[in-house]
N, C-alpha and C. Protein backbone atom coordinates (compact mmCIF):
# COMPACT_ATOMS: atom_id res chain seq x y z
N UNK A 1 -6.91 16.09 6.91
CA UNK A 1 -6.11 15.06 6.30
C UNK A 1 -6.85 13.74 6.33
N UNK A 2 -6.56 12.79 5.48
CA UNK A 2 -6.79 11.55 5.23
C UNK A 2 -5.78 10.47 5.30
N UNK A 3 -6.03 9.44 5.11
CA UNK A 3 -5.69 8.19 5.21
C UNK A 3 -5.74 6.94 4.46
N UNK A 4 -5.79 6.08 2.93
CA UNK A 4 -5.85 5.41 2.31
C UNK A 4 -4.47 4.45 2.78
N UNK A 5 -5.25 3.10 2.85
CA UNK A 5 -3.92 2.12 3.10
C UNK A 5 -4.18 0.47 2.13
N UNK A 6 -3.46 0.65 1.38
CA UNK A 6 -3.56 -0.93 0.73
C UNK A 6 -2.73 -2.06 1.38
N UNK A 7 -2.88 -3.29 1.41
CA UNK A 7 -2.60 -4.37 1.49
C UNK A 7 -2.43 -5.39 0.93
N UNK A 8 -1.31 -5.91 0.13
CA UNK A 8 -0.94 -6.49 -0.72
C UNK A 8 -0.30 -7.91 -0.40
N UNK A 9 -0.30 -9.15 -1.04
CA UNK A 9 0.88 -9.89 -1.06
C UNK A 9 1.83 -10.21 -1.97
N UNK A 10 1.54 -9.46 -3.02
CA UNK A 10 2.43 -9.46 -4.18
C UNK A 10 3.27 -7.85 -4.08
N UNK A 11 4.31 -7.48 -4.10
CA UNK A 11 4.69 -6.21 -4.30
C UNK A 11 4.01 -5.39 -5.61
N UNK A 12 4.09 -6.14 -7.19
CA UNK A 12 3.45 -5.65 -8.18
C UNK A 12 1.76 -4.93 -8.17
N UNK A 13 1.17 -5.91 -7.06
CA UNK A 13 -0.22 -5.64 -6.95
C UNK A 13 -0.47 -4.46 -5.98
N UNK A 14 0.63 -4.38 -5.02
CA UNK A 14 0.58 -3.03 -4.50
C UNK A 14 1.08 -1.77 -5.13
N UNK A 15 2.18 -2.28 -5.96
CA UNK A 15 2.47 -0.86 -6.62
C UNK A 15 1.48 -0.35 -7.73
N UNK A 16 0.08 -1.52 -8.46
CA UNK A 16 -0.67 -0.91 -9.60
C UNK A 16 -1.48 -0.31 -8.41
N UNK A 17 -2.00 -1.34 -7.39
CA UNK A 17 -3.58 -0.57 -6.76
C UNK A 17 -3.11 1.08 -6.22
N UNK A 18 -1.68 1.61 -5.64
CA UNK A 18 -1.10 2.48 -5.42
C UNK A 18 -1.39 3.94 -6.53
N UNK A 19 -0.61 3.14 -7.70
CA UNK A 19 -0.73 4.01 -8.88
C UNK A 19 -1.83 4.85 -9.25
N UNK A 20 -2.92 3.30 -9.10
CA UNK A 20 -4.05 4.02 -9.54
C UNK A 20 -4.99 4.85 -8.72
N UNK A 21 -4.74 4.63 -7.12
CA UNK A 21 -5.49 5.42 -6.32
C UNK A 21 -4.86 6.80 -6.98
N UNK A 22 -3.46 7.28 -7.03
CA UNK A 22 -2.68 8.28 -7.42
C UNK A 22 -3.30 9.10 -8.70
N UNK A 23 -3.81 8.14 -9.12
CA UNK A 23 -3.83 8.86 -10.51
C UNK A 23 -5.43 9.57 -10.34
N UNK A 24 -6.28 8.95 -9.65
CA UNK A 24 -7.79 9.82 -9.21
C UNK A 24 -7.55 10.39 -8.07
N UNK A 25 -6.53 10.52 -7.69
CA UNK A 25 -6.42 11.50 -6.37
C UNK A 25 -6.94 13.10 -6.41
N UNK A 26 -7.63 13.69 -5.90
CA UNK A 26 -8.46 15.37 -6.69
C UNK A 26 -7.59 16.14 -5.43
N UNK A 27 -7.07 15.59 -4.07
CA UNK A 27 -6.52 16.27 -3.21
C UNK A 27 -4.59 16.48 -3.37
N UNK A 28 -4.05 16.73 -2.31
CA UNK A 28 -2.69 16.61 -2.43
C UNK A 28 -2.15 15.61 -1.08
N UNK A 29 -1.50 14.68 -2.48
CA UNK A 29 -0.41 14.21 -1.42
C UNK A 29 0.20 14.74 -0.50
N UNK A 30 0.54 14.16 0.66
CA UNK A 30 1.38 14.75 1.58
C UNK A 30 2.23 13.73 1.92
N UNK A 31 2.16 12.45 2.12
CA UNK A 31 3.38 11.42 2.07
C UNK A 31 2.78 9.97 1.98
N UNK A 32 4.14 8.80 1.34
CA UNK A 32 3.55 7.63 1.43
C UNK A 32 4.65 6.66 2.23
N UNK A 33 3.96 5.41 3.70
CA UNK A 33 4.17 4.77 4.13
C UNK A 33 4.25 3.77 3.59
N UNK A 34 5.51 2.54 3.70
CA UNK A 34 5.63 1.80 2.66
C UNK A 34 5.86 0.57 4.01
N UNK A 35 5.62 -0.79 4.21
CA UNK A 35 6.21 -1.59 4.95
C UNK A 35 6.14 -3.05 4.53
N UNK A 36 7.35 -3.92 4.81
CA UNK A 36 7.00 -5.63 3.91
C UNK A 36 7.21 -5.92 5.36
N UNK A 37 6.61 -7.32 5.31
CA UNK A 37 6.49 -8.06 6.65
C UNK A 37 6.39 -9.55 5.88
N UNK A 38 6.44 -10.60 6.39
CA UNK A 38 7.12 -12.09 6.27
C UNK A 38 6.92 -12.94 7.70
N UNK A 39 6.39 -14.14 7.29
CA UNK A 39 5.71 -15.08 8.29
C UNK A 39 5.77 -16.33 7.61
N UNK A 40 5.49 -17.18 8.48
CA UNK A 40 5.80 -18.52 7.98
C UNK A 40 4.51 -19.15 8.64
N UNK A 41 3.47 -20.00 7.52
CA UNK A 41 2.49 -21.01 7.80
C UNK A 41 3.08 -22.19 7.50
N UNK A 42 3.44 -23.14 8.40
CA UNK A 42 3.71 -24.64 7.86
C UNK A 42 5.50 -24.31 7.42
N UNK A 43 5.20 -24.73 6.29
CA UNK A 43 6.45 -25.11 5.28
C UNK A 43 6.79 -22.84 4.54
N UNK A 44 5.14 -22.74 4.24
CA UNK A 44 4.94 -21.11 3.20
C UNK A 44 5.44 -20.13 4.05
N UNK A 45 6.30 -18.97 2.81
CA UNK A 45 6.24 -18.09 3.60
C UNK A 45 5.22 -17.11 3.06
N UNK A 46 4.56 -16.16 3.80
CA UNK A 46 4.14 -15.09 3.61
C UNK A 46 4.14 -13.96 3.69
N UNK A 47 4.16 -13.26 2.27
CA UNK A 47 4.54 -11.88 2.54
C UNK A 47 3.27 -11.18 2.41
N UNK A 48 3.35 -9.70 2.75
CA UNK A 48 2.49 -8.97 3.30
C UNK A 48 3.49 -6.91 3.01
N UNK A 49 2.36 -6.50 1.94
CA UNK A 49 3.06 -5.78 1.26
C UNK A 49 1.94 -4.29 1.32
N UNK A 50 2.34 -3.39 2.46
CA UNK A 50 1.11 -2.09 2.82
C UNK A 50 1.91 -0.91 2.50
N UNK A 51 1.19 0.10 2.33
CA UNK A 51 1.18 1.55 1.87
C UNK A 51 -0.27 2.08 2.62
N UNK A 52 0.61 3.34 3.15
CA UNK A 52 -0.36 4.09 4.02
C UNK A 52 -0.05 5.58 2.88
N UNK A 53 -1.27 5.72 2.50
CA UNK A 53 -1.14 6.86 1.83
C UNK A 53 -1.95 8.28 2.63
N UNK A 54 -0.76 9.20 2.66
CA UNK A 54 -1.81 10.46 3.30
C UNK A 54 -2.20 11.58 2.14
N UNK A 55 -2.79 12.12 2.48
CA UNK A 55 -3.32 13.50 1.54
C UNK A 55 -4.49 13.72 1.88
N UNK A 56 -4.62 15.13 1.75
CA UNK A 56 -5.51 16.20 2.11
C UNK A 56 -6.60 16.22 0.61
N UNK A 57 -7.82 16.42 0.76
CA UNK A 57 -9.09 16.54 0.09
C UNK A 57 -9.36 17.75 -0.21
């Protein structure tokens, strides 16, 4: 098994880079980890938008 994980701060930008790992994937999925997280610099907040993708090669 494997392991691919993106990191995003836009939700949109995680769901294309997602897609497209998906779409050249040659192995099988086996499941995807999804988590948002939120912090505050100053006044900003920041979000923080990951996918842990597993599948086998």
């Amino acid at each position: 098994m494997k392991v691919k994980i993106f990191d995003e701060s836009h939700e949109k930008d995680l769901e294309t880079r997602v897609n497209e790992f998906l779409k050249e994937l040659k192995g099988d999925l086996v499941d995807i980890k999804f988590s948002t997280a939120i912090s505050m610099f100053g006044e900003e907040q920041i979000y923080c938008f990951t996918a842990m993708i597993i599948y086998t090669s």
